[in-house]
Protein backbone atom coordinates (compact mmCIF):
# COMPACT_ATOMS: atom_id res chain seq x y z
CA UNK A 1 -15.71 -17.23 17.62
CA UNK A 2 -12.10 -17.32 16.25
CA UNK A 3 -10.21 -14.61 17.00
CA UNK A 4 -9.52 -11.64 14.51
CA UNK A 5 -8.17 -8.20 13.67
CA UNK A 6 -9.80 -5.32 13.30
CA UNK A 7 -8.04 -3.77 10.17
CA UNK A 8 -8.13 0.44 9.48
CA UNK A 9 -6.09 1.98 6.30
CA UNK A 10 -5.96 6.14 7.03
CA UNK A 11 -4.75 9.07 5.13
CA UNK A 12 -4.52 12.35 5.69
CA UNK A 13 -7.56 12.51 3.35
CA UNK A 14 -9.31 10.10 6.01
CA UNK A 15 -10.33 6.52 6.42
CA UNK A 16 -9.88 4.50 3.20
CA UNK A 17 -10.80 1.05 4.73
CA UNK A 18 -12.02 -0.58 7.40
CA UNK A 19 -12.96 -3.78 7.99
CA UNK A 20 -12.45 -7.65 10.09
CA UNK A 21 -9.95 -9.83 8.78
CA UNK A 22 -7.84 -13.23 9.39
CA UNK A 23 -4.56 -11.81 8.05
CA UNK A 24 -3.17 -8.65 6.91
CA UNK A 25 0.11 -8.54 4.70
CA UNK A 26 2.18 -5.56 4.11
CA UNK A 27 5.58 -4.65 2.92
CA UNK A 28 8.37 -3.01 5.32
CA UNK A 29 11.20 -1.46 3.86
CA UNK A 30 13.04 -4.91 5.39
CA UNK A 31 10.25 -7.13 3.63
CA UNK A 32 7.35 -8.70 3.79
CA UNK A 33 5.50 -9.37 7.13
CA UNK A 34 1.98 -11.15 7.73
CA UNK A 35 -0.20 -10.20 10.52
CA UNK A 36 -2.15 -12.60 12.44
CA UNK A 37 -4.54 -12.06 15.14
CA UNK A 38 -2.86 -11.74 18.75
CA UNK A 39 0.38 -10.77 16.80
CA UNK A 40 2.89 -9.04 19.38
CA UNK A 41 2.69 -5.18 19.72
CA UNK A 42 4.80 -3.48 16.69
CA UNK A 43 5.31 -0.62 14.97
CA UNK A 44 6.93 -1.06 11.25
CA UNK A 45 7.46 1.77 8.31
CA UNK A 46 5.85 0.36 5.57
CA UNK A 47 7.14 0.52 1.86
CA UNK A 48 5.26 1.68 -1.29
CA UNK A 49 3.85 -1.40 -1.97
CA UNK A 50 0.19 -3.36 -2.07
CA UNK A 51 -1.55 -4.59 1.15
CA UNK A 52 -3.06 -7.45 1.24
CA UNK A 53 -5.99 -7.80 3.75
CA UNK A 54 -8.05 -11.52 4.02
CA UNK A 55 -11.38 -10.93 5.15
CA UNK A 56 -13.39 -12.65 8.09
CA UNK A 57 -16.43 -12.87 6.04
CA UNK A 58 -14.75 -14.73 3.12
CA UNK A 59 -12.70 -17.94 3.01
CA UNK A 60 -11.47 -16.62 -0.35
CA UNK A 61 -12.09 -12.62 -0.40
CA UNK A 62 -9.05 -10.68 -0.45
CA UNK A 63 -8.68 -6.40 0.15
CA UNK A 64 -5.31 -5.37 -2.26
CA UNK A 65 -5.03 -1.84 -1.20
CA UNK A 66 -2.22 0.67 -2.93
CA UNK A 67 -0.29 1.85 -0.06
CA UNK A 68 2.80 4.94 -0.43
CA UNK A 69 4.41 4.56 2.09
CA UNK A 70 3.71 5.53 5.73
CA UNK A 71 3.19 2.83 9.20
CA UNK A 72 1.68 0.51 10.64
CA UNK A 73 0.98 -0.01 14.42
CA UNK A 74 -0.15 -3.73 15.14
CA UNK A 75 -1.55 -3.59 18.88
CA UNK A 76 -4.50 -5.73 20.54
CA UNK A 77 -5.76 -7.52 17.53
CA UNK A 78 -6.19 -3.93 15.59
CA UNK A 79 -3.73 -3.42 12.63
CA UNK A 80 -3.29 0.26 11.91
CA UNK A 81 -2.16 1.78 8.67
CA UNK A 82 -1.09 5.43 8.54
CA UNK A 83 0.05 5.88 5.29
CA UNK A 84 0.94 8.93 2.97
CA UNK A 85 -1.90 7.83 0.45
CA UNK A 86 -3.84 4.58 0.11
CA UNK A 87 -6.16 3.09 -2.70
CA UNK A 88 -8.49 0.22 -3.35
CA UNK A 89 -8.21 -1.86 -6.36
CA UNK A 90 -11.70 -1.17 -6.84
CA UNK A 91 -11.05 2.69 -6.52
CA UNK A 92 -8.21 2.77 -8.85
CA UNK A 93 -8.06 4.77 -12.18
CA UNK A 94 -6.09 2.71 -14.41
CA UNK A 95 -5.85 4.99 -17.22
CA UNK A 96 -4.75 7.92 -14.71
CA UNK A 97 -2.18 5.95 -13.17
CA UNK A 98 -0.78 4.91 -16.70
CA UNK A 99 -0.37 8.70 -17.58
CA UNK A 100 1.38 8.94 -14.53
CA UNK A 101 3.65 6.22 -15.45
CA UNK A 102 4.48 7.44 -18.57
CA UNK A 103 5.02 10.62 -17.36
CA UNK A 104 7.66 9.56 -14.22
CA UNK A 105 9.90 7.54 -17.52
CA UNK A 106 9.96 10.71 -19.13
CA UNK A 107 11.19 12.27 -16.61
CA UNK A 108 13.51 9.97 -15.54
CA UNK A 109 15.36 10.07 -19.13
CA UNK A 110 15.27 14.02 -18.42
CA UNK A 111 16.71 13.97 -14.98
CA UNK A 112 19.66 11.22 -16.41
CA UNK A 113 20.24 13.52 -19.48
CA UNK A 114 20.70 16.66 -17.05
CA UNK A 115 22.50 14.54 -14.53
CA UNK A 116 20.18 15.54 -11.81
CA UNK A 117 20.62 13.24 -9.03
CA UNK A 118 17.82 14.88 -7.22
CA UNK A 119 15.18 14.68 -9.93
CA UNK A 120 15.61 11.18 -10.76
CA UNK A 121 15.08 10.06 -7.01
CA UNK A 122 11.85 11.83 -7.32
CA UNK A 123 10.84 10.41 -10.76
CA UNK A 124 11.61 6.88 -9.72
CA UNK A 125 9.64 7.22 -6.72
CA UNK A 126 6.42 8.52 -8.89
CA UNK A 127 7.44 5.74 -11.43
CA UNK A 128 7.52 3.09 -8.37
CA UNK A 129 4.01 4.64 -7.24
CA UNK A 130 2.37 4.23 -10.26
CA UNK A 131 3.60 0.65 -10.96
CA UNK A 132 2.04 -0.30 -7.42
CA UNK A 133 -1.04 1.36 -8.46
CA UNK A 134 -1.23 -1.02 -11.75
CA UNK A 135 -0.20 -3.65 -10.41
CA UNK A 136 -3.08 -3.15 -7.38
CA UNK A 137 -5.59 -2.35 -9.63
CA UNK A 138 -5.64 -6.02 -11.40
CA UNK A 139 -7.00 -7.45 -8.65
CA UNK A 140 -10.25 -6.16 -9.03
């Protein structure tokens, strides 16, 4: 049997996915890494950004999951991904994360208008969020 890694995505809502796989690819707030099984112990902070998880029962099947930031511990073929919240493609609301979209540019012309340094950080965060979420959701 060739080996593989066992691959769980958590929240503090719970577990969002779990499942084999051949590879696992994630951002890091220094780039991209891939995760192969028997990959060296590690511990990275991952960005907001999709994962992308290939599947042992699939030569083609590939996992996209939404991920907001959060870690990942990689230790004895089991990839670990705590993250602030995580969704599916299949699980995404398109039209919700749209709204939200729109809503984070709005916001961001407010916060430039009122020259709040503060409130546009936080906008273009929610903006970068929703983007990911899109973006995740055409994978389906």
């Amino acid at each position: 049997m060739k080996p593989n890694l066992t691959v769980n995505v958590v929240t503090p809502n719970g577990l969002v996915y779990e499942h084999h796989a051949v590879i696992v690819v994630a951002k890091t707030i220094d780039g991209e890494l891939g995760i192969l099984p028997r990959h060296a112990p590690i511990i990275v902070p991952l960005d907001i950004d999709e994962v992308r998880i290939k599947r042992t029962d699939s030569d083609t099947h590939v996992d996209w999951i939404a991920i907001n930031g959060g870690v990942m511990e990689v230790r004895d073929d089991r990839v670990t991904i705590i993250a602030d919240s995580a969704e599916r493609e299949r699980d995404i609301d398109v039209s919700r994360a749209q709204r939200a979209k729109q809503r984070a540019e709005r916001k961001i012309e407010q916060a430039k208008q009122q020259e709040n340094v503060d409130e546009l950080k936080r906008a273009q965060v929610a903006l970068h969020r929703a983007i990911n979420r899109i973006n995740v959701s055409k994978h389906r």
